[in-house]
C-alpha atoms as a PDB file:
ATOM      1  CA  UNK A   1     118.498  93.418  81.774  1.00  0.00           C
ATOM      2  CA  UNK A   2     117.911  95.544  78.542  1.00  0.00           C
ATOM      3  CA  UNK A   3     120.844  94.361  77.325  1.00  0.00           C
ATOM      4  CA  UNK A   4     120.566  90.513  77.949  1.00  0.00           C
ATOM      5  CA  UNK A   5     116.509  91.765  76.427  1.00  0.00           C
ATOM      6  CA  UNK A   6     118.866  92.692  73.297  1.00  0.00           C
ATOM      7  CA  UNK A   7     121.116  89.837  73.069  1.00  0.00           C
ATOM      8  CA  UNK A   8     117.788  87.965  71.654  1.00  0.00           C
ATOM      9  CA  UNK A   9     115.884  90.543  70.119  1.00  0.00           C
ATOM     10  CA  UNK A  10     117.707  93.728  69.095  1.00  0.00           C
ATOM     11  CA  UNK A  11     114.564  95.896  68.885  1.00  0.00           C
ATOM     12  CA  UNK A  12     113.065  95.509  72.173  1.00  0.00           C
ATOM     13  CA  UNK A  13     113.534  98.175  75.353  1.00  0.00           C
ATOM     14  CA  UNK A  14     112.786  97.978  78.614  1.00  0.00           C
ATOM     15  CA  UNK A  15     109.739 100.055  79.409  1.00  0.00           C
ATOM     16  CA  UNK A  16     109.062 101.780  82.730  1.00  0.00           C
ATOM     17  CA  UNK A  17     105.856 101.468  84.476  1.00  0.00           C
ATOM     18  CA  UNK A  18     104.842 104.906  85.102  1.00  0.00           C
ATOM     19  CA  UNK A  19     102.780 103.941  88.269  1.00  0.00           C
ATOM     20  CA  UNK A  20     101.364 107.776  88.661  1.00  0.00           C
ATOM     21  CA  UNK A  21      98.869 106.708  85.967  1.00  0.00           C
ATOM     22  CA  UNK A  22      97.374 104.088  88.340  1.00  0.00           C
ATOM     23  CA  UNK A  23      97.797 106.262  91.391  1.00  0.00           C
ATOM     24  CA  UNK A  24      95.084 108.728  89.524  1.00  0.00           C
ATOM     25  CA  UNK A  25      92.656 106.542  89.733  1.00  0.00           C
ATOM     26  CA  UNK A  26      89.931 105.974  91.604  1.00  0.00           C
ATOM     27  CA  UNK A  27      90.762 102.698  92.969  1.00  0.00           C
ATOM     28  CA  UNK A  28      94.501 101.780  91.765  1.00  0.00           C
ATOM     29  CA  UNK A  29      94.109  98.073  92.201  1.00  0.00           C
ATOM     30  CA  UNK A  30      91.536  98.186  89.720  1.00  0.00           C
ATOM     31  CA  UNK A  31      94.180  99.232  87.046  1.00  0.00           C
ATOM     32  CA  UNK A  32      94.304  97.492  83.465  1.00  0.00           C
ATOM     33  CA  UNK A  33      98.052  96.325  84.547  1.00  0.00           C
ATOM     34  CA  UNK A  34      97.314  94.008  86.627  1.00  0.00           C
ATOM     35  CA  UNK A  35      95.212  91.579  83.440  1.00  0.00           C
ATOM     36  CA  UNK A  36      96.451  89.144  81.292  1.00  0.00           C
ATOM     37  CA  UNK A  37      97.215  91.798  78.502  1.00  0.00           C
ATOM     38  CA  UNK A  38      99.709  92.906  80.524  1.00  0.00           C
ATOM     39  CA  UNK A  39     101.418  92.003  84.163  1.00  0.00           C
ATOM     40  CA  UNK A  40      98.827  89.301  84.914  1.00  0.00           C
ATOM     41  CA  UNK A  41      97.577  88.727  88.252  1.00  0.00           C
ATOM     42  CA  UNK A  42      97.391  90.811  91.241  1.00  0.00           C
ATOM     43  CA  UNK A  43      96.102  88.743  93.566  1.00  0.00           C
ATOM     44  CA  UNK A  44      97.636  85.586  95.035  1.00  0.00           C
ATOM     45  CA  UNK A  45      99.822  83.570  92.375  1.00  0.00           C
ATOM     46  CA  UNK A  46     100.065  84.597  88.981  1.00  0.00           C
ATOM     47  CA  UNK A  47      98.175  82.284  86.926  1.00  0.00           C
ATOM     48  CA  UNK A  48      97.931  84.711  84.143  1.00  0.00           C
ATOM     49  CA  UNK A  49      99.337  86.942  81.617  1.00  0.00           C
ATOM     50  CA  UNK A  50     103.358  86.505  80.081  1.00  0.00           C
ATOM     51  CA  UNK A  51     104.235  85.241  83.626  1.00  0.00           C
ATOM     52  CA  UNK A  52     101.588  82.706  84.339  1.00  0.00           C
ATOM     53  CA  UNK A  53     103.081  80.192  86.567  1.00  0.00           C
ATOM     54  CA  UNK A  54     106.490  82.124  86.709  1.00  0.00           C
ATOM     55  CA  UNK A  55     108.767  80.054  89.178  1.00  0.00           C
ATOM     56  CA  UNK A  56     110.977  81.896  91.798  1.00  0.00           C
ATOM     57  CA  UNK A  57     113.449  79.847  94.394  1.00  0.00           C
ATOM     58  CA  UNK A  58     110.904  79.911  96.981  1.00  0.00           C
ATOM     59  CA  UNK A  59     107.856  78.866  94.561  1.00  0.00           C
ATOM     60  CA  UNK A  60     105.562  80.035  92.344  1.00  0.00           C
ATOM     61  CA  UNK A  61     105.198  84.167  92.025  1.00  0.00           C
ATOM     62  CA  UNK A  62     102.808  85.786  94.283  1.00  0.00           C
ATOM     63  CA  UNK A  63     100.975  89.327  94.584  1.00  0.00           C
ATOM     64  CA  UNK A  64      98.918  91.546  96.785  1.00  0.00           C
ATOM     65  CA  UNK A  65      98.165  94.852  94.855  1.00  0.00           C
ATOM     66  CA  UNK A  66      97.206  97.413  96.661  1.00  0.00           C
ATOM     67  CA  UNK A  67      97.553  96.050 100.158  1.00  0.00           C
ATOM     68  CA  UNK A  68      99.972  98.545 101.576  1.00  0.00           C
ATOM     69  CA  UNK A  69     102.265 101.426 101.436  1.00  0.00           C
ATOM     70  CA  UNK A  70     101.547 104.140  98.142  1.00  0.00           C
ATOM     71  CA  UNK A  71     102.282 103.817  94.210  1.00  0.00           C
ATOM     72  CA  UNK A  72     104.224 107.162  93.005  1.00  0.00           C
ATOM     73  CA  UNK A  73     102.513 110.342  92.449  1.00  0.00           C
ATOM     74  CA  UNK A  74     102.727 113.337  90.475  1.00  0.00           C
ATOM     75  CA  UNK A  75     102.787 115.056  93.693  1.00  0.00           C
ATOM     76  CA  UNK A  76     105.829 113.105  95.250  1.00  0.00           C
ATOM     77  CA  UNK A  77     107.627 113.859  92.206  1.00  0.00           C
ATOM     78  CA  UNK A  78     106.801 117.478  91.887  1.00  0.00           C
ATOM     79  CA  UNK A  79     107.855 117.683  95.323  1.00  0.00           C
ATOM     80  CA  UNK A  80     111.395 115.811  94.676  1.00  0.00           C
ATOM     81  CA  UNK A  81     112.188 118.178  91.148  1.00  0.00           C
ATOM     82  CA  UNK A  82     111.778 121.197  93.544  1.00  0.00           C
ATOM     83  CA  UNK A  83     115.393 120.220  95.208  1.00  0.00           C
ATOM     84  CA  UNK A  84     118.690 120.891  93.323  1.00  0.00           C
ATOM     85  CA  UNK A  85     121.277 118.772  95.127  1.00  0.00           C
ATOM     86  CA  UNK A  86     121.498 114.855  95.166  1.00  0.00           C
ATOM     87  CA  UNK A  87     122.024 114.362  99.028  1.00  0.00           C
ATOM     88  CA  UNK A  88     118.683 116.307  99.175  1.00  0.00           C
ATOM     89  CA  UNK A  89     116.662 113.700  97.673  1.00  0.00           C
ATOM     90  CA  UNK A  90     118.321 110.649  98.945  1.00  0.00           C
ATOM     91  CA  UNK A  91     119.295 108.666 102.454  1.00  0.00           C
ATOM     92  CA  UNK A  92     120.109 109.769 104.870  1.00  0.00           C
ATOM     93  CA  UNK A  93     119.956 113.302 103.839  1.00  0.00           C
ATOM     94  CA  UNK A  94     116.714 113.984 102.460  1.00  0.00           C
ATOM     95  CA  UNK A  95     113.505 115.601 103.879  1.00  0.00           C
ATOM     96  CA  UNK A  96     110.792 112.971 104.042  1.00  0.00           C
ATOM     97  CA  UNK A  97     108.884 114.670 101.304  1.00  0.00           C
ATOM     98  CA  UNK A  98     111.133 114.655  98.468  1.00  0.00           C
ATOM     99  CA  UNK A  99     113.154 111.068  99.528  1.00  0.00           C
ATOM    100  CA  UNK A 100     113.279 108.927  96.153  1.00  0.00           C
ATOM    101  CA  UNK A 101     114.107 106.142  97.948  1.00  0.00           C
ATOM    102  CA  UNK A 102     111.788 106.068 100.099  1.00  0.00           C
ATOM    103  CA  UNK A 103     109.127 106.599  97.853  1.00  0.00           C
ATOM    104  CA  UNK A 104     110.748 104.276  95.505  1.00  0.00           C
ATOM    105  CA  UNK A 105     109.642 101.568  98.081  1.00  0.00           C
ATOM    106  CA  UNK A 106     105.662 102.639  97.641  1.00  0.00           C
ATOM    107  CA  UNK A 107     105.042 100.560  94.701  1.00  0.00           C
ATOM    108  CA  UNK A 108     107.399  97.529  96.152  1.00  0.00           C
ATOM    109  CA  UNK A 109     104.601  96.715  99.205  1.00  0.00           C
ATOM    110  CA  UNK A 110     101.970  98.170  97.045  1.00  0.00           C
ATOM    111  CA  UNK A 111     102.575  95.487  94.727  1.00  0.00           C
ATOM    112  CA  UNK A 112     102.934  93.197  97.931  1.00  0.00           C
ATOM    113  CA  UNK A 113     104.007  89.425  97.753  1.00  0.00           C
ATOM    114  CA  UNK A 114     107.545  88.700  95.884  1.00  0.00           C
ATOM    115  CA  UNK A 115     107.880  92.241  95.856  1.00  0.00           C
ATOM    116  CA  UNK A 116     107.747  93.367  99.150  1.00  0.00           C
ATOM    117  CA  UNK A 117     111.015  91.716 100.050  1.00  0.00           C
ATOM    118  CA  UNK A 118     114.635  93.390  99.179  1.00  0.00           C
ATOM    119  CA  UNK A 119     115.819  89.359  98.655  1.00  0.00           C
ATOM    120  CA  UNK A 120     112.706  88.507  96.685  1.00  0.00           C
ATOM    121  CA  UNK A 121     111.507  91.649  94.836  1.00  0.00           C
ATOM    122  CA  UNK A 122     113.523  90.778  91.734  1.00  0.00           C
ATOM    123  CA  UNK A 123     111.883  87.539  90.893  1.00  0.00           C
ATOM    124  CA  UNK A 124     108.878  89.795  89.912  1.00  0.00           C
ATOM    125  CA  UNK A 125     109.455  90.546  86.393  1.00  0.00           C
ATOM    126  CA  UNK A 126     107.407  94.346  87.283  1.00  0.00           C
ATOM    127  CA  UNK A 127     110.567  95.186  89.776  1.00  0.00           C
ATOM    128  CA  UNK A 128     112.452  95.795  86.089  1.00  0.00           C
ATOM    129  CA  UNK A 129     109.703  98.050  84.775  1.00  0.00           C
ATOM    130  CA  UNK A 130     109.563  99.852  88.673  1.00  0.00           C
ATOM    131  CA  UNK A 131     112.849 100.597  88.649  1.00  0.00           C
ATOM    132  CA  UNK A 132     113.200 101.452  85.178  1.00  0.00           C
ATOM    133  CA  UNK A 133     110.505 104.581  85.752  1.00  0.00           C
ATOM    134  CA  UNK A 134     112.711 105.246  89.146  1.00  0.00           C
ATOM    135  CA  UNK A 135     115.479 105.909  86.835  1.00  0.00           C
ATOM    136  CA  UNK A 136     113.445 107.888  85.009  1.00  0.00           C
ATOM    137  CA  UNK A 137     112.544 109.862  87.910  1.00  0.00           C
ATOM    138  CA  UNK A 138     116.131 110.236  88.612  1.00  0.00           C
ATOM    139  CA  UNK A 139     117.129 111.333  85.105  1.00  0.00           C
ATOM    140  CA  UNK A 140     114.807 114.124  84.905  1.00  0.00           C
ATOM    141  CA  UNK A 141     116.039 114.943  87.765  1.00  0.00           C
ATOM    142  CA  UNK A 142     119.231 115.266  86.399  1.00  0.00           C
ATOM    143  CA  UNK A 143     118.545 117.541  83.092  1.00  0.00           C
ATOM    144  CA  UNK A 144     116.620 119.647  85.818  1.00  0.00           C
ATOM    145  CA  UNK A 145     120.019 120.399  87.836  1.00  0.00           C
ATOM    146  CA  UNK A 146     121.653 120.982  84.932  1.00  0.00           C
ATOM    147  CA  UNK A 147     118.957 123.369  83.286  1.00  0.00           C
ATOM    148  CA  UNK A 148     117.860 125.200  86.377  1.00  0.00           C
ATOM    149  CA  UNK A 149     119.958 124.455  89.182  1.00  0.00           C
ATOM    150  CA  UNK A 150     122.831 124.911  87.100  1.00  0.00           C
ATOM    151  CA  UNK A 151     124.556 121.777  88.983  1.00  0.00           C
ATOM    152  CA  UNK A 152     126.875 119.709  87.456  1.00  0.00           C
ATOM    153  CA  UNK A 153     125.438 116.038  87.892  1.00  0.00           C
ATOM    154  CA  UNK A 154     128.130 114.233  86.873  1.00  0.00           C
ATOM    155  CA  UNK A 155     130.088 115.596  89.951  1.00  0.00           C
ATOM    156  CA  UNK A 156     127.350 115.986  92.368  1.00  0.00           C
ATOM    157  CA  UNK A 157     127.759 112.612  94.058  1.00  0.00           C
ATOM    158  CA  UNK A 158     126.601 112.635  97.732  1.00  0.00           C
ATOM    159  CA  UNK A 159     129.166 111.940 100.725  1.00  0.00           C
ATOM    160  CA  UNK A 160     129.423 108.455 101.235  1.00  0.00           C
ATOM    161  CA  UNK A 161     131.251 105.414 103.011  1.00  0.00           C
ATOM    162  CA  UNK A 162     131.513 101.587 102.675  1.00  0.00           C
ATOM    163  CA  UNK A 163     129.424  99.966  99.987  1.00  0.00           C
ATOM    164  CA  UNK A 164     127.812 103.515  98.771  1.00  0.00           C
ATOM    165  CA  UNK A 165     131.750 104.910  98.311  1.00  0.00           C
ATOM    166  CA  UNK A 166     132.070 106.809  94.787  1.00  0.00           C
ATOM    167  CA  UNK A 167     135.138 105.116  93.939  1.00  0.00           C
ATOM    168  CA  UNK A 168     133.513 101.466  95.438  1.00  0.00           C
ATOM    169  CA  UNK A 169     133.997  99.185  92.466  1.00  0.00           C
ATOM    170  CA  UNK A 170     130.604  98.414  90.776  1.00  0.00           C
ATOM    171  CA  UNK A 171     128.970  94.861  92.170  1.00  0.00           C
ATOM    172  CA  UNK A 172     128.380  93.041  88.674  1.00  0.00           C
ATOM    173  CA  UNK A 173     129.666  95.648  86.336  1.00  0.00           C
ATOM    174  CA  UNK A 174     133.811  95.041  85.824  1.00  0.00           C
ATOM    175  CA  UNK A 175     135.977  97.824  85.031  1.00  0.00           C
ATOM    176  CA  UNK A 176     133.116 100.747  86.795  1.00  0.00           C
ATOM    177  CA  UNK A 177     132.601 102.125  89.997  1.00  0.00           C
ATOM    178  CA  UNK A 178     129.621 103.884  91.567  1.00  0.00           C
ATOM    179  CA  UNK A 179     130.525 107.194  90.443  1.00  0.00           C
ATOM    180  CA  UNK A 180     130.338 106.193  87.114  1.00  0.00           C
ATOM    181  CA  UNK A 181     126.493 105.781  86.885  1.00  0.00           C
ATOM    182  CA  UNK A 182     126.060 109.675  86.936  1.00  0.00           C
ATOM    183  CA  UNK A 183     127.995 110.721  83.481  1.00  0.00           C
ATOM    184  CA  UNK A 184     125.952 111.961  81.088  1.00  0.00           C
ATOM    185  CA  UNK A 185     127.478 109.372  78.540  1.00  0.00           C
ATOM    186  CA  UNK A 186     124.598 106.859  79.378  1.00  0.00           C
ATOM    187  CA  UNK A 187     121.667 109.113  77.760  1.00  0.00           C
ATOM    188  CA  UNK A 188     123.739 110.782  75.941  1.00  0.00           C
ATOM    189  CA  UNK A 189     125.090 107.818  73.623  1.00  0.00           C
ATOM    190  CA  UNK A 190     123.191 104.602  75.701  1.00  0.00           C
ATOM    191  CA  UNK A 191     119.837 104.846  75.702  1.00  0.00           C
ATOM    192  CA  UNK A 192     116.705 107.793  76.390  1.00  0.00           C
ATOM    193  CA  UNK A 193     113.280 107.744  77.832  1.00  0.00           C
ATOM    194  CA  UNK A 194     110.384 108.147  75.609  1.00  0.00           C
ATOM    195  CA  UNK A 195     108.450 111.095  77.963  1.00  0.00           C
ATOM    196  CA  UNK A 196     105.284 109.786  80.048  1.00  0.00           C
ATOM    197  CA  UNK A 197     102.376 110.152  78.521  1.00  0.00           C
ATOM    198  CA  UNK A 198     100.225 114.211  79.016  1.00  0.00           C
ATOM    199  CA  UNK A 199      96.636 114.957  77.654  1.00  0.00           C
ATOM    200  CA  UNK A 200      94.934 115.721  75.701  1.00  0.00           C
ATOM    201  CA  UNK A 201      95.816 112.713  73.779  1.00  0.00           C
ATOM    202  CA  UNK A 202      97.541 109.852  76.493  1.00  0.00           C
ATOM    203  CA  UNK A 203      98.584 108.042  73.439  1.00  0.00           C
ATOM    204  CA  UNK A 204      97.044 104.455  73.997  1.00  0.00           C
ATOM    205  CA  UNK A 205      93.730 103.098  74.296  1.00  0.00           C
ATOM    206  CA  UNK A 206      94.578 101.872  77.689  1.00  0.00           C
ATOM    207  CA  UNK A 207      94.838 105.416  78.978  1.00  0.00           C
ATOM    208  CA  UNK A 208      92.073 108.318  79.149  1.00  0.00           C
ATOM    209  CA  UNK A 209      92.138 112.129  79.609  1.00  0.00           C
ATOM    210  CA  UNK A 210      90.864 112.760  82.509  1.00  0.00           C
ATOM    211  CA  UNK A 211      89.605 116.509  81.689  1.00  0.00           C
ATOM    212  CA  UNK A 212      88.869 117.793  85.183  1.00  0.00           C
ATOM    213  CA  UNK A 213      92.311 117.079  86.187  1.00  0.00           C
ATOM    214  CA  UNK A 214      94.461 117.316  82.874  1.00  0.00           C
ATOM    215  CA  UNK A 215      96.071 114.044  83.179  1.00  0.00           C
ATOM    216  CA  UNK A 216      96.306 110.845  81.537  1.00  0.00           C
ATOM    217  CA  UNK A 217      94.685 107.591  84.059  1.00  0.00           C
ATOM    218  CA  UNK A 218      94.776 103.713  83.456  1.00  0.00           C
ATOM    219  CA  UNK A 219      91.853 102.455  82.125  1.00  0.00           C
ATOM    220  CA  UNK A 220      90.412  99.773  84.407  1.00  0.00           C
ATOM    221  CA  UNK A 221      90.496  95.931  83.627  1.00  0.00           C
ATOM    222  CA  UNK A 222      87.625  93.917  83.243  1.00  0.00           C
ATOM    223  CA  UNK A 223      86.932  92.697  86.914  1.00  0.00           C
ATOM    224  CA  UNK A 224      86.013  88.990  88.416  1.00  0.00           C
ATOM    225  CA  UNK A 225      83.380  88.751  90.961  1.00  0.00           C
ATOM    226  CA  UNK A 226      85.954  87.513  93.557  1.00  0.00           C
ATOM    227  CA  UNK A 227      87.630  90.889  93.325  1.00  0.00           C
ATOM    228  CA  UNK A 228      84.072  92.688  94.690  1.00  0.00           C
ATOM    229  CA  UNK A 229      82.214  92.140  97.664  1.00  0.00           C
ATOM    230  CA  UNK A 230      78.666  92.604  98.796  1.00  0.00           C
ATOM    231  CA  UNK A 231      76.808  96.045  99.342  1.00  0.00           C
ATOM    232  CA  UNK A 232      73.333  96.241  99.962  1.00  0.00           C
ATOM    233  CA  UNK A 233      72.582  93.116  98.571  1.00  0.00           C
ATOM    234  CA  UNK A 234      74.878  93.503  95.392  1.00  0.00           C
ATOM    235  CA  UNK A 235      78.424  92.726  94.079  1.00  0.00           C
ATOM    236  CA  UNK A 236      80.463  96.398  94.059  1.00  0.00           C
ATOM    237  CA  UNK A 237      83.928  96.923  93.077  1.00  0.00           C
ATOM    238  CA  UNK A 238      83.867 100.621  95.010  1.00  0.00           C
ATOM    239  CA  UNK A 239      87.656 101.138  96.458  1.00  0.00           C
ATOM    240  CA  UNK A 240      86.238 101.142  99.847  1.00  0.00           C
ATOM    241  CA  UNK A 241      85.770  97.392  99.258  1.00  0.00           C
ATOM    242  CA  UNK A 242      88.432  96.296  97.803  1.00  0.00           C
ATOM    243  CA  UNK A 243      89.877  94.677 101.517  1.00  0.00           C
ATOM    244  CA  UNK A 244      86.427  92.732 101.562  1.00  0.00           C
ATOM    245  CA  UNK A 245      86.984  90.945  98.364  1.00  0.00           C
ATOM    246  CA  UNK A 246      87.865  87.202  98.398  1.00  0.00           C
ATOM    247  CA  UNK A 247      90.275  87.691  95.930  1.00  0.00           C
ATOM    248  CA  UNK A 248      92.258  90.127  98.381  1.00  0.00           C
ATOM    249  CA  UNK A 249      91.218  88.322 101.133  1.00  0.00           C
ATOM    250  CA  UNK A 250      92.842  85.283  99.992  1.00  0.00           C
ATOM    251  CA  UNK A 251      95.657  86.663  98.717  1.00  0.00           C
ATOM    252  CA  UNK A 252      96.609  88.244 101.794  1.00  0.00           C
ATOM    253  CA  UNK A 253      96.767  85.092 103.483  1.00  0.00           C
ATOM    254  CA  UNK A 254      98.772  83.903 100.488  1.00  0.00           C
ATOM    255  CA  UNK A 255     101.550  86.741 100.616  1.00  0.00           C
ATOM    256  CA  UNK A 256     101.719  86.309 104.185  1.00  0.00           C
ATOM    257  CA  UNK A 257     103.414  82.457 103.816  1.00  0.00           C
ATOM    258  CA  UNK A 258     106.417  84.037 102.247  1.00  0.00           C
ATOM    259  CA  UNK A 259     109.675  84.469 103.407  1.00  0.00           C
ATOM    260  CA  UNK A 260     110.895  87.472 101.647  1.00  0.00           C
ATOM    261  CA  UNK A 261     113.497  88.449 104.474  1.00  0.00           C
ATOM    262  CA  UNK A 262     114.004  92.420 104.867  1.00  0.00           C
ATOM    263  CA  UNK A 263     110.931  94.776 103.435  1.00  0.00           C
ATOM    264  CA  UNK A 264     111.746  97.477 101.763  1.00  0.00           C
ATOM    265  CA  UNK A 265     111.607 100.977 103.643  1.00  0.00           C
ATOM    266  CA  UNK A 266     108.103 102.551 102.359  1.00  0.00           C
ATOM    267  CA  UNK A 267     105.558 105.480 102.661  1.00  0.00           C
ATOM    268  CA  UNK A 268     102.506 104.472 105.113  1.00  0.00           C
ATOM    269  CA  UNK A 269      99.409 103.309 103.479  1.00  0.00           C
ATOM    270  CA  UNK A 270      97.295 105.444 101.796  1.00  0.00           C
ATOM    271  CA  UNK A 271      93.389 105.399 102.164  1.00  0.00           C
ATOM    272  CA  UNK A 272      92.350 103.243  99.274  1.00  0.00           C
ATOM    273  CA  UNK A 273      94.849 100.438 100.068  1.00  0.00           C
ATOM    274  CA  UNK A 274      93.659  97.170 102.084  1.00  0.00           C
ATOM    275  CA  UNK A 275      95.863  97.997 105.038  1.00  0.00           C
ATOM    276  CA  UNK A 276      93.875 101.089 105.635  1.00  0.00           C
ATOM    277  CA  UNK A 277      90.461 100.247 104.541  1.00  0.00           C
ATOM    278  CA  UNK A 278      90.928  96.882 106.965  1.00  0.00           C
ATOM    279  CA  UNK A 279      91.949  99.779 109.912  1.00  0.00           C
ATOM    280  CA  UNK A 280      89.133 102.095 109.661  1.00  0.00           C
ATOM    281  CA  UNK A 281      86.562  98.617 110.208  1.00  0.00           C
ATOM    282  CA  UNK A 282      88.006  97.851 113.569  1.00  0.00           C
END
């Protein structure tokens, strides 16, 4: 993708969306990312933002943020740089706390709609950005084993069969196979990740510090009174809410008309999401 990016405009990169910064939040659906400055919106079809009306083979692009599952968090990833080997962070080998993939699948449902769906997820243009901070993930990862772990990660390719084989030609990519996504050549002479963003200063004014904690949150967007609801006789936007909105309300119903075929595999939903708020009211 960065290099098709390229083909028109040589000075653009792909960025990653470093979803931890939402996940520090109070309420993560209320995150600046999901506004027409940036991904447009999260709720229902995207009418606004660089993908207004973006068309997908089974219509127009749809959302649900923060309806289900978990984005990443600092946590999940301090808990997945604690292991040394590959096979101990991925299927079918990995302990359920430091699983990338299965954490990688959070911020899929989170994002809900289009997303949610391993046949549909890439006709959101935020998979890209997802899966470009999941590569990040993996990368630092990487200079860890060979810094501490003193493991070679070029070799350290997990046991596998069938379409996961290391010498399994590459689908899309003539002349490689799978083993050759873990040389070193790609960040040595391909590309690098600009680190994610630490306090004091987070480096944008669409980040803050947050002091108590010592880490760098989204700033949140400015919100519509569809994305409230009513508390004691006025409009709130308190995370406890957010399943009463009629913004969410309607975009659940929205999401729930697609047919994105297989979901992806996914942490269970954490307390601020719809999912869970929408449990605890039964």
């Amino acid at each position: 993708m960065e290099e098709a990016i390229r083909k028109i405009d040589k000075k653009l990169s792909l960025p990653y969306w470093d979803s931890t910064l939402d996940f520090d939040m109070e309420n993560p659906a209320n995150t600046i990312m999901f506004s027409p400055e940036f991904l447009g919106d999260g709720y229902g079809v995207v009418t606004t933002g660089p993908f207004a009306n973006w068309a997908t083979p089974i219509g127009q692009l749809e959302r649900n943020i923060g309806g289900d599952s978990e984005l990443f968090s600092k946590e999940i990833i301090k808990s997945i740089m604690k292991r040394c080997k590959t096979s101990e962070i991925v299927a079918p080998t990995a302990d359920s706390d430091s699983d990338i993939e299965l954490y990688h699948g959070g911020p899929h449902v989170w994002v809900g709609g289009h997303m949610t769906g391993l046949n549909t997820a890439a006709h959101d243009p935020v998979f890209f950005l997802h899966h470009a901070f999941v590569d990040y993930i993996w990368e630092t990862f990487r200079t860890r084993q060979s810094s501490v772990c003193k493991v070679n990660p070029e070799l350290d390719y997990p046991k596998a069969s069938g379409e996961h084989a290391s010498n399994r030609a590459m689908d899309g990519l003539s002349g490689f196979v799978n083993i050759d996504g873990y040389r070193n050549y790609w960040t040595k002479s391909w590309y690098k990740y600009e680190r994610s963003p630490t306090c004091p200063s987070c480096g944008s004014p669409y980040l803050k510090c947050d002091k108590a904690r010592g880490v760098c949150v989204s700033i949140e967007r400015k919100l519509t009174p569809e994305e409230g609801s009513q508390a004691g006789g006025s409009l709130e936007f308190f995370a406890k809410d957010t399943a009463q909105s009629p913004r969410a309300a309607s975009a659940r119903d929205q999401v729930k008309q697609l047919d994105v075929g297989p979901t992806f595999r996914a942490p269970p939903a954490e307390p601020r999401t719809q999912k869970a708020q929408l449990a605890r009211m039964r």
